[in-house]
PDB file of N, CA and C in Angstrom:
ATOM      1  N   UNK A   1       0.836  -1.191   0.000  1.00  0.00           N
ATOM      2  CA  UNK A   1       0.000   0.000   0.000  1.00  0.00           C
ATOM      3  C   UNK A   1       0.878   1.252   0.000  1.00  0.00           C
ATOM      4  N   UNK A   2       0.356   2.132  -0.850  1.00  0.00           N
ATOM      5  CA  UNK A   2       1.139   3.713  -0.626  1.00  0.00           C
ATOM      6  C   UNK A   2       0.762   4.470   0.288  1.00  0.00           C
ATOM      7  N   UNK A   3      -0.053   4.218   0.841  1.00  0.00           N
ATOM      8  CA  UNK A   3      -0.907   5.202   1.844  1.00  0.00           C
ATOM      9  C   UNK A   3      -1.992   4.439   2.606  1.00  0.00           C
ATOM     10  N   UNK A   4      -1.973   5.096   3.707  1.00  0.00           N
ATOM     11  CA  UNK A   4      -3.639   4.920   4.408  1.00  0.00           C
ATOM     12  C   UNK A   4      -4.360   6.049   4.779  1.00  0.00           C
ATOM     13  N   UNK A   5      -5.629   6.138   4.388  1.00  0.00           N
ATOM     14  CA  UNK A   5      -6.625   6.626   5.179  1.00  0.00           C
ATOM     15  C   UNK A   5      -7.202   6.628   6.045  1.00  0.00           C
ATOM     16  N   UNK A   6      -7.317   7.544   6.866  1.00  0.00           N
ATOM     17  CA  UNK A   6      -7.946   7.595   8.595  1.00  0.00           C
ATOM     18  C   UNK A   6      -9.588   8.183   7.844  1.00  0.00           C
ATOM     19  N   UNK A   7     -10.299   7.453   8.453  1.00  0.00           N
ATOM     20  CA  UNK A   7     -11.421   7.754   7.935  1.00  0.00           C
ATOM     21  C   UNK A   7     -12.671   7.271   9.433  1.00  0.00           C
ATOM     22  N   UNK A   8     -13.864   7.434   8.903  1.00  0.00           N
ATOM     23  CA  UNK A   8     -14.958   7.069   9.693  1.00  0.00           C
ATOM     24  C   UNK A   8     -16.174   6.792   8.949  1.00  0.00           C
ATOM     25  N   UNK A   9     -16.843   6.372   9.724  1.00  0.00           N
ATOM     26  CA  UNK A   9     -18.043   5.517   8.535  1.00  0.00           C
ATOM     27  C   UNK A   9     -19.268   6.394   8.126  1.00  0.00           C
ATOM     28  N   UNK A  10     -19.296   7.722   9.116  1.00  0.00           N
ATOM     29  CA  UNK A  10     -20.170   8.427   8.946  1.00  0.00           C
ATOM     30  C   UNK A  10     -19.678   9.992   8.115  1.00  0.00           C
ATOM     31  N   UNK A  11     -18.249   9.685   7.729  1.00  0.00           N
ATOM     32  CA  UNK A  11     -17.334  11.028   6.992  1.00  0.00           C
ATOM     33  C   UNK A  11     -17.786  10.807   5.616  1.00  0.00           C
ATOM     34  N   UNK A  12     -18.672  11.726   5.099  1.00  0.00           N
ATOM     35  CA  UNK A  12     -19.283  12.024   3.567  1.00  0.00           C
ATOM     36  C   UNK A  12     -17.884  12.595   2.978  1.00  0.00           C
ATOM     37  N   UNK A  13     -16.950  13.098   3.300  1.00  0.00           N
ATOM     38  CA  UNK A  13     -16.021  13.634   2.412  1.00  0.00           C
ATOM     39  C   UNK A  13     -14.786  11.999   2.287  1.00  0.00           C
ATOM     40  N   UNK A  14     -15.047  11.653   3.273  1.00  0.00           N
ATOM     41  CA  UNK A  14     -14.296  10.292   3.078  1.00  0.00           C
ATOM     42  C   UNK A  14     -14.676   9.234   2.203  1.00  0.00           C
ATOM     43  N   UNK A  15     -15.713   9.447   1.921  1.00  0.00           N
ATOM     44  CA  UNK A  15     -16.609   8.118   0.922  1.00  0.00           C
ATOM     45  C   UNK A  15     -16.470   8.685  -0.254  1.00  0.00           C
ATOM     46  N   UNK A  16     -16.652  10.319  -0.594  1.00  0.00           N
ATOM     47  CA  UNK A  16     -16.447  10.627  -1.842  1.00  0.00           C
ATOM     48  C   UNK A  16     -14.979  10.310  -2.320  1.00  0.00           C
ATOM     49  N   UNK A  17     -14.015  10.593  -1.471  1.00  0.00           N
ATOM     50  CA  UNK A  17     -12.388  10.215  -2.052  1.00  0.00           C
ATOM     51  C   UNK A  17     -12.286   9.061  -1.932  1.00  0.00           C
ATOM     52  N   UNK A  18     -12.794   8.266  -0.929  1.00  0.00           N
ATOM     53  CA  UNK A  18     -12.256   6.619  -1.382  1.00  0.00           C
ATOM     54  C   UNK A  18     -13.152   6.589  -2.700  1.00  0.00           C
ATOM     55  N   UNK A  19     -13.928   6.723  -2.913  1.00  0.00           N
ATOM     56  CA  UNK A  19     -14.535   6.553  -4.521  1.00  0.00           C
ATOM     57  C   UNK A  19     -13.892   7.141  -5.927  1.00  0.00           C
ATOM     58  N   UNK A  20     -13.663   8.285  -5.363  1.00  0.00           N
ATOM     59  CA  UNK A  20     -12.481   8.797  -6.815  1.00  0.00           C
ATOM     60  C   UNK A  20     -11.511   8.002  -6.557  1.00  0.00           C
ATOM     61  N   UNK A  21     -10.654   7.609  -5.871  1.00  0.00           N
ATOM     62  CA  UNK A  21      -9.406   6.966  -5.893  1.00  0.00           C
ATOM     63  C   UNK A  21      -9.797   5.461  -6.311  1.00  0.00           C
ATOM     64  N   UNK A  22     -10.969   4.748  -5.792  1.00  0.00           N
ATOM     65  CA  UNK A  22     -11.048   3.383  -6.567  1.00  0.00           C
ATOM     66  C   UNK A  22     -11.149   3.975  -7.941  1.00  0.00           C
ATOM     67  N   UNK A  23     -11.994   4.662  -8.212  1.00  0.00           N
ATOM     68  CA  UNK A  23     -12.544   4.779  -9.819  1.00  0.00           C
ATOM     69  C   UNK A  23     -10.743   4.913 -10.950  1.00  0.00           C
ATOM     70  N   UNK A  24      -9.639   5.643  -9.811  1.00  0.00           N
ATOM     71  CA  UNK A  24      -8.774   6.159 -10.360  1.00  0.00           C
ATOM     72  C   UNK A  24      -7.951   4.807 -10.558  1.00  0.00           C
ATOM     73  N   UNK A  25      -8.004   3.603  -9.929  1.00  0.00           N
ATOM     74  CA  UNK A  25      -7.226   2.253  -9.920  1.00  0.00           C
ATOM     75  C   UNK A  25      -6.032   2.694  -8.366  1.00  0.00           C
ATOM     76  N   UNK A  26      -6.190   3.893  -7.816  1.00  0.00           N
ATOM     77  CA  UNK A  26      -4.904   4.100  -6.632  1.00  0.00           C
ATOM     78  C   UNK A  26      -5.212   3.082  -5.402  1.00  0.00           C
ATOM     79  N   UNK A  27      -4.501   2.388  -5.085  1.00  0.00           N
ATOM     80  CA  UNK A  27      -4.676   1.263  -3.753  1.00  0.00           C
ATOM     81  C   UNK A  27      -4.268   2.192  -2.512  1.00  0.00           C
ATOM     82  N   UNK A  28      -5.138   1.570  -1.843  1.00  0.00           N
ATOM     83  CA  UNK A  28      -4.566   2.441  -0.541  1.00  0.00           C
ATOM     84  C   UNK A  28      -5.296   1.421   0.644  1.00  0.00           C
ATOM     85  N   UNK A  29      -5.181   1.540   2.085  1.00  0.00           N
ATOM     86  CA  UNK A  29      -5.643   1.110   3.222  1.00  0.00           C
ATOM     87  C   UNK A  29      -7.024   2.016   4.042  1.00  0.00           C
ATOM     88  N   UNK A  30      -7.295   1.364   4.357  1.00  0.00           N
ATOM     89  CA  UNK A  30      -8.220   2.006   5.516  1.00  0.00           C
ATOM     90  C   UNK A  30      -8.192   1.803   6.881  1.00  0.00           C
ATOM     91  N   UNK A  31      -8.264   3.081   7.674  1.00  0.00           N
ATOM     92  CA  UNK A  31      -8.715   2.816   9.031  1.00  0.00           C
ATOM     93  C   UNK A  31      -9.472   3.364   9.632  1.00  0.00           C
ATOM     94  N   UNK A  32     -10.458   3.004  10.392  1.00  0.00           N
ATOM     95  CA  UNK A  32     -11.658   4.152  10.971  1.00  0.00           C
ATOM     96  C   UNK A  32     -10.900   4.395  12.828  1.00  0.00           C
ATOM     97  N   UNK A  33     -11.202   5.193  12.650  1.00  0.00           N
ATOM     98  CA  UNK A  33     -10.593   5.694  13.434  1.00  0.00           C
ATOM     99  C   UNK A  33     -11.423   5.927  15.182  1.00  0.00           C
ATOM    100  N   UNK A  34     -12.624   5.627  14.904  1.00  0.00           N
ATOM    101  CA  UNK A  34     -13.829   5.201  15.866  1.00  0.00           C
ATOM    102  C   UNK A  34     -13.369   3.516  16.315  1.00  0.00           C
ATOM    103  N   UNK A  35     -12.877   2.994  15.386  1.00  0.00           N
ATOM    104  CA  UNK A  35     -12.675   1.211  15.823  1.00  0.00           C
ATOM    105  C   UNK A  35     -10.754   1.437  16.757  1.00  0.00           C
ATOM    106  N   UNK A  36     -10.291   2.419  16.183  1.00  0.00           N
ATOM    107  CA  UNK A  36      -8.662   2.141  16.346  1.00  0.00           C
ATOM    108  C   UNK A  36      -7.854   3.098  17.149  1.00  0.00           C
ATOM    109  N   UNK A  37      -8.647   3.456  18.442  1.00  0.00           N
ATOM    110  CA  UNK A  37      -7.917   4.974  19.154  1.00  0.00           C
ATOM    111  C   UNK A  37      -6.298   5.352  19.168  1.00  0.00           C
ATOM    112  N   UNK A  38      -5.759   4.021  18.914  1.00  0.00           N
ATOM    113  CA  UNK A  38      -4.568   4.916  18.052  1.00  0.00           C
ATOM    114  C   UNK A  38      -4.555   5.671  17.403  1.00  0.00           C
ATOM    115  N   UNK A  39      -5.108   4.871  16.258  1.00  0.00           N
ATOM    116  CA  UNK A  39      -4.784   5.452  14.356  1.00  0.00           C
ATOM    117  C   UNK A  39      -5.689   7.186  14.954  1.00  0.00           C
ATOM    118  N   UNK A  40      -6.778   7.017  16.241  1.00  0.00           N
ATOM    119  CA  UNK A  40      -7.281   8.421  16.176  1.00  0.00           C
ATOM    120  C   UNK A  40      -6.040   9.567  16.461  1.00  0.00           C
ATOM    121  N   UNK A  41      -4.917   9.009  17.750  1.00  0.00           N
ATOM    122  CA  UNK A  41      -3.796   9.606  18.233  1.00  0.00           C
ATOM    123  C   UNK A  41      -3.176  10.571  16.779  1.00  0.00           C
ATOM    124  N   UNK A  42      -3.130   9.086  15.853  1.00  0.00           N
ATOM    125  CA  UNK A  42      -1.939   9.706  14.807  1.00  0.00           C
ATOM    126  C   UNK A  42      -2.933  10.874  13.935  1.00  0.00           C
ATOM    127  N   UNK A  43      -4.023  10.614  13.821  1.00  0.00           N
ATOM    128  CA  UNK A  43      -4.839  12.239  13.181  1.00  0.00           C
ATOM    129  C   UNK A  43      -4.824  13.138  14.000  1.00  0.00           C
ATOM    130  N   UNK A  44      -4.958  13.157  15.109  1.00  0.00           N
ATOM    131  CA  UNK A  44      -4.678  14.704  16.120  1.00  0.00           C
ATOM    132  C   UNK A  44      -3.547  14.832  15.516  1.00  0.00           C
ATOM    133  N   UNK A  45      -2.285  14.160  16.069  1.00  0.00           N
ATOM    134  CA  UNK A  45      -1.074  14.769  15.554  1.00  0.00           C
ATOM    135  C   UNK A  45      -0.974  15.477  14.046  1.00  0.00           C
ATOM    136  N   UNK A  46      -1.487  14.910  13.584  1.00  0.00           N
ATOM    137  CA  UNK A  46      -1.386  15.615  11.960  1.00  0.00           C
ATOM    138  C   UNK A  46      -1.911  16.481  11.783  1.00  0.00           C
ATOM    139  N   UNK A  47      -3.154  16.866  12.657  1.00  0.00           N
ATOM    140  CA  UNK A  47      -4.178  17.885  12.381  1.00  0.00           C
ATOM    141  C   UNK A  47      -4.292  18.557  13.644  1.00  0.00           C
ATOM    142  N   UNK A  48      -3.348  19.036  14.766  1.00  0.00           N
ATOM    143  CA  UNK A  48      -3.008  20.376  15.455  1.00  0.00           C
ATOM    144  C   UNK A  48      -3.973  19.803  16.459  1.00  0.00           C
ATOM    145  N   UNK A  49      -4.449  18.362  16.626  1.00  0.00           N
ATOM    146  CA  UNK A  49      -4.932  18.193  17.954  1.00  0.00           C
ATOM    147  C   UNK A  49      -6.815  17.849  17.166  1.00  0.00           C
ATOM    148  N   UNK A  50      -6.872  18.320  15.959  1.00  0.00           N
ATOM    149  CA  UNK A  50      -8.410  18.089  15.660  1.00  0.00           C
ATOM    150  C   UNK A  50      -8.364  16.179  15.005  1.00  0.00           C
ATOM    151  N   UNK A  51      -9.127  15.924  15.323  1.00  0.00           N
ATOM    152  CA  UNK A  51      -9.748  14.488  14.832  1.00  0.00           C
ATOM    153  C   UNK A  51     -10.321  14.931  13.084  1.00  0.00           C
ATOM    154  N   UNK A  52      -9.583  15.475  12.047  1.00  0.00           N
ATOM    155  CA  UNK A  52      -9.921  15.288  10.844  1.00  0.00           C
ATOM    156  C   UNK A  52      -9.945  14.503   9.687  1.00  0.00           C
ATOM    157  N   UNK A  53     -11.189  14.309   8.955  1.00  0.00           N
ATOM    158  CA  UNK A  53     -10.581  12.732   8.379  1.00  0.00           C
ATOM    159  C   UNK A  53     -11.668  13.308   7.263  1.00  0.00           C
ATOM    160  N   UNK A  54     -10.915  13.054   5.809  1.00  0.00           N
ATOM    161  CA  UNK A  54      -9.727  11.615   5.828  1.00  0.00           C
ATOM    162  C   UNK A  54      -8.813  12.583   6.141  1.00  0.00           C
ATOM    163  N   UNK A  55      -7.949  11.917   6.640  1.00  0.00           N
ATOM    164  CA  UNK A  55      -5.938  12.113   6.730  1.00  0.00           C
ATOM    165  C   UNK A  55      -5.792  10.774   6.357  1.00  0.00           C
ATOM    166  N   UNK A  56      -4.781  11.169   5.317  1.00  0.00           N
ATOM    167  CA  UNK A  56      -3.826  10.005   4.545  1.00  0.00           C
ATOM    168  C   UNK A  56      -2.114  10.514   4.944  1.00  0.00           C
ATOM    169  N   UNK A  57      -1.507   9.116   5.721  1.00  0.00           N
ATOM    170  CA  UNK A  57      -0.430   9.019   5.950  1.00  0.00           C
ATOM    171  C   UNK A  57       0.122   8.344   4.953  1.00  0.00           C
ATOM    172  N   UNK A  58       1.332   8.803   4.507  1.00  0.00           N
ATOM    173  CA  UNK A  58       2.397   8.145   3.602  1.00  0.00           C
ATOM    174  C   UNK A  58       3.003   7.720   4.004  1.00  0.00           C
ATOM    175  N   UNK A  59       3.836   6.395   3.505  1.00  0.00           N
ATOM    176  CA  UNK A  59       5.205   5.877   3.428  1.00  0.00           C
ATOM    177  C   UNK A  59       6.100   7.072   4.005  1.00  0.00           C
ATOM    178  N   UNK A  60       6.465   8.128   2.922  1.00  0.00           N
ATOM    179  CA  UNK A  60       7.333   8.595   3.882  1.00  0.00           C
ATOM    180  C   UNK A  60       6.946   9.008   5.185  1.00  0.00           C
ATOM    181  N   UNK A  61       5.732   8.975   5.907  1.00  0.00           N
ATOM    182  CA  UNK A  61       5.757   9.458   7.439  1.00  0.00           C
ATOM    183  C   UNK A  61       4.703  11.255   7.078  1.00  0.00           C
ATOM    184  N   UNK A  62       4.570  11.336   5.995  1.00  0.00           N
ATOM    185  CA  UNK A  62       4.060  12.674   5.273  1.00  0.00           C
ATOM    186  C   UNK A  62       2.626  12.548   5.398  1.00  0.00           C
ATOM    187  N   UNK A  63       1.380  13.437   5.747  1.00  0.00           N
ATOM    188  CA  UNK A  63       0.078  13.481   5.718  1.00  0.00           C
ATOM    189  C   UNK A  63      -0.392  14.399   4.815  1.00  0.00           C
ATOM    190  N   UNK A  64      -1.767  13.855   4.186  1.00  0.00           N
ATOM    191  CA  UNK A  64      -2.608  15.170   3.473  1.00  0.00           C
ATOM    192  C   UNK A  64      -4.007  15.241   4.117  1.00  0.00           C
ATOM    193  N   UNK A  65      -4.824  16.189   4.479  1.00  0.00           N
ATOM    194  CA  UNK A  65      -5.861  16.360   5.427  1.00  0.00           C
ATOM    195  C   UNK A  65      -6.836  16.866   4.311  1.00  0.00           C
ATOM    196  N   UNK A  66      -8.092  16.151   3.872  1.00  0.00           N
ATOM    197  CA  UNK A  66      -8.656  16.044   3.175  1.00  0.00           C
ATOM    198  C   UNK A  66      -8.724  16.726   1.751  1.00  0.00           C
ATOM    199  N   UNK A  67      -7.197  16.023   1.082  1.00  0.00           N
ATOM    200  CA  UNK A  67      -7.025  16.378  -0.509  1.00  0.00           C
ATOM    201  C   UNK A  67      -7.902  15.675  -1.560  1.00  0.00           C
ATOM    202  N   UNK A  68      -7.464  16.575  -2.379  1.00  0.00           N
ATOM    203  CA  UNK A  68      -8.080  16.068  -4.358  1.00  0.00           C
ATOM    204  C   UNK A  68      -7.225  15.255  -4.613  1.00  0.00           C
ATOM    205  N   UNK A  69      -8.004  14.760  -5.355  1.00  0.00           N
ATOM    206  CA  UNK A  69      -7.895  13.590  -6.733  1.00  0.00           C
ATOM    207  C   UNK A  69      -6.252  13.973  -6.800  1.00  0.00           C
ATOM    208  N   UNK A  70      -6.040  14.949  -7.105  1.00  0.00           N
ATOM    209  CA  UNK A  70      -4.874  15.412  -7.806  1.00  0.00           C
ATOM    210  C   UNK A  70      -3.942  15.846  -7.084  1.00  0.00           C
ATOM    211  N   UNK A  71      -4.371  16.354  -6.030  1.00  0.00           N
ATOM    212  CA  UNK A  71      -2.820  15.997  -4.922  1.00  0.00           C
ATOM    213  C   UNK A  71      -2.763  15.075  -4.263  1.00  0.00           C
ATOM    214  N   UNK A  72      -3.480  13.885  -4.072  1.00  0.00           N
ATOM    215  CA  UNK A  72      -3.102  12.551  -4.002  1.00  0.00           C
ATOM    216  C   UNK A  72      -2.183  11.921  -5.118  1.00  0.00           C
ATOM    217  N   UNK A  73      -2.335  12.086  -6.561  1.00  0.00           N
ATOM    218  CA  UNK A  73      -1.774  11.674  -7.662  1.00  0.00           C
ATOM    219  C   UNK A  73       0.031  12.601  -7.446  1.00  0.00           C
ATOM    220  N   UNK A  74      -0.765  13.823  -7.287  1.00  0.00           N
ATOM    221  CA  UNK A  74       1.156  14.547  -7.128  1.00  0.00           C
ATOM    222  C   UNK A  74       2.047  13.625  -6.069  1.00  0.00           C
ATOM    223  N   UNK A  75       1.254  13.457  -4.695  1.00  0.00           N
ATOM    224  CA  UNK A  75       2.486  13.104  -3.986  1.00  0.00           C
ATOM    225  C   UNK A  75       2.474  11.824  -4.311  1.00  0.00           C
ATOM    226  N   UNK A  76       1.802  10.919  -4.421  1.00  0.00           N
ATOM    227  CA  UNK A  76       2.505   9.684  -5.037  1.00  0.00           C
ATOM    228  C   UNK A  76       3.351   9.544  -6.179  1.00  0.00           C
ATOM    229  N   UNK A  77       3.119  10.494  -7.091  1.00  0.00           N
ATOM    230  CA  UNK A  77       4.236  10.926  -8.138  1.00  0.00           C
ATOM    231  C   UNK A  77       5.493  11.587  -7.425  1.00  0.00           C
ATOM    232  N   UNK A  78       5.684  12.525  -6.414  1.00  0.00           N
ATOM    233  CA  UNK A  78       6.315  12.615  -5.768  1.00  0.00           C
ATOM    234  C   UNK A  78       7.631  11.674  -4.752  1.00  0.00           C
ATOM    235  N   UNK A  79       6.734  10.097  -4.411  1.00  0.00           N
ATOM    236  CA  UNK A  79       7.250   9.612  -3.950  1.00  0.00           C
ATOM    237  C   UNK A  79       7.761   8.124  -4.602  1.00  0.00           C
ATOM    238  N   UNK A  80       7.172   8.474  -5.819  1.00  0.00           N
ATOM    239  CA  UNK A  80       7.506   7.795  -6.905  1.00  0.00           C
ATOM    240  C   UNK A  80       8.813   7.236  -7.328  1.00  0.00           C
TER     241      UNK A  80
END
């Protein structure tokens, strides 16, 4: 996997990007973050203490807090 998503089952902005990204063929992970009070730990940290989702953590250790189609595609081209 290149990435995971911190997500939740009731996040409408999370269902729309896991859907562009299947439609796009990009693999990625999931975690809800209601089942995994870790994975919630590691979204505060990324997001200044707020519980925002999606946050997608990268391989390199790098987060994006609810991006496009297309800066998902940059930084994986990025880390390409």
């Amino acid at each position: 996997m290149t990435f995971t998503m911190f997500t939740t089952p009731w996040c409408g902005y999370c269902h729309r990007l896991k859907s562009q990204l299947d439609r796009e063929g990009i693999e990625f992970s999931i975690v809800d973050i209601e089942q995994e009070p870790e994975a919630a730990f590691t979204v505060e940290q990324a997001n200044g203490g707020n519980q925002t989702v999606p946050t997608l953590l990268f391989t390199d250790g790098s987060t994006l807090t609810n991006p496009s189609v297309a800066q998902v595609k940059e930084k994986l081209a990025a880390l390409a």
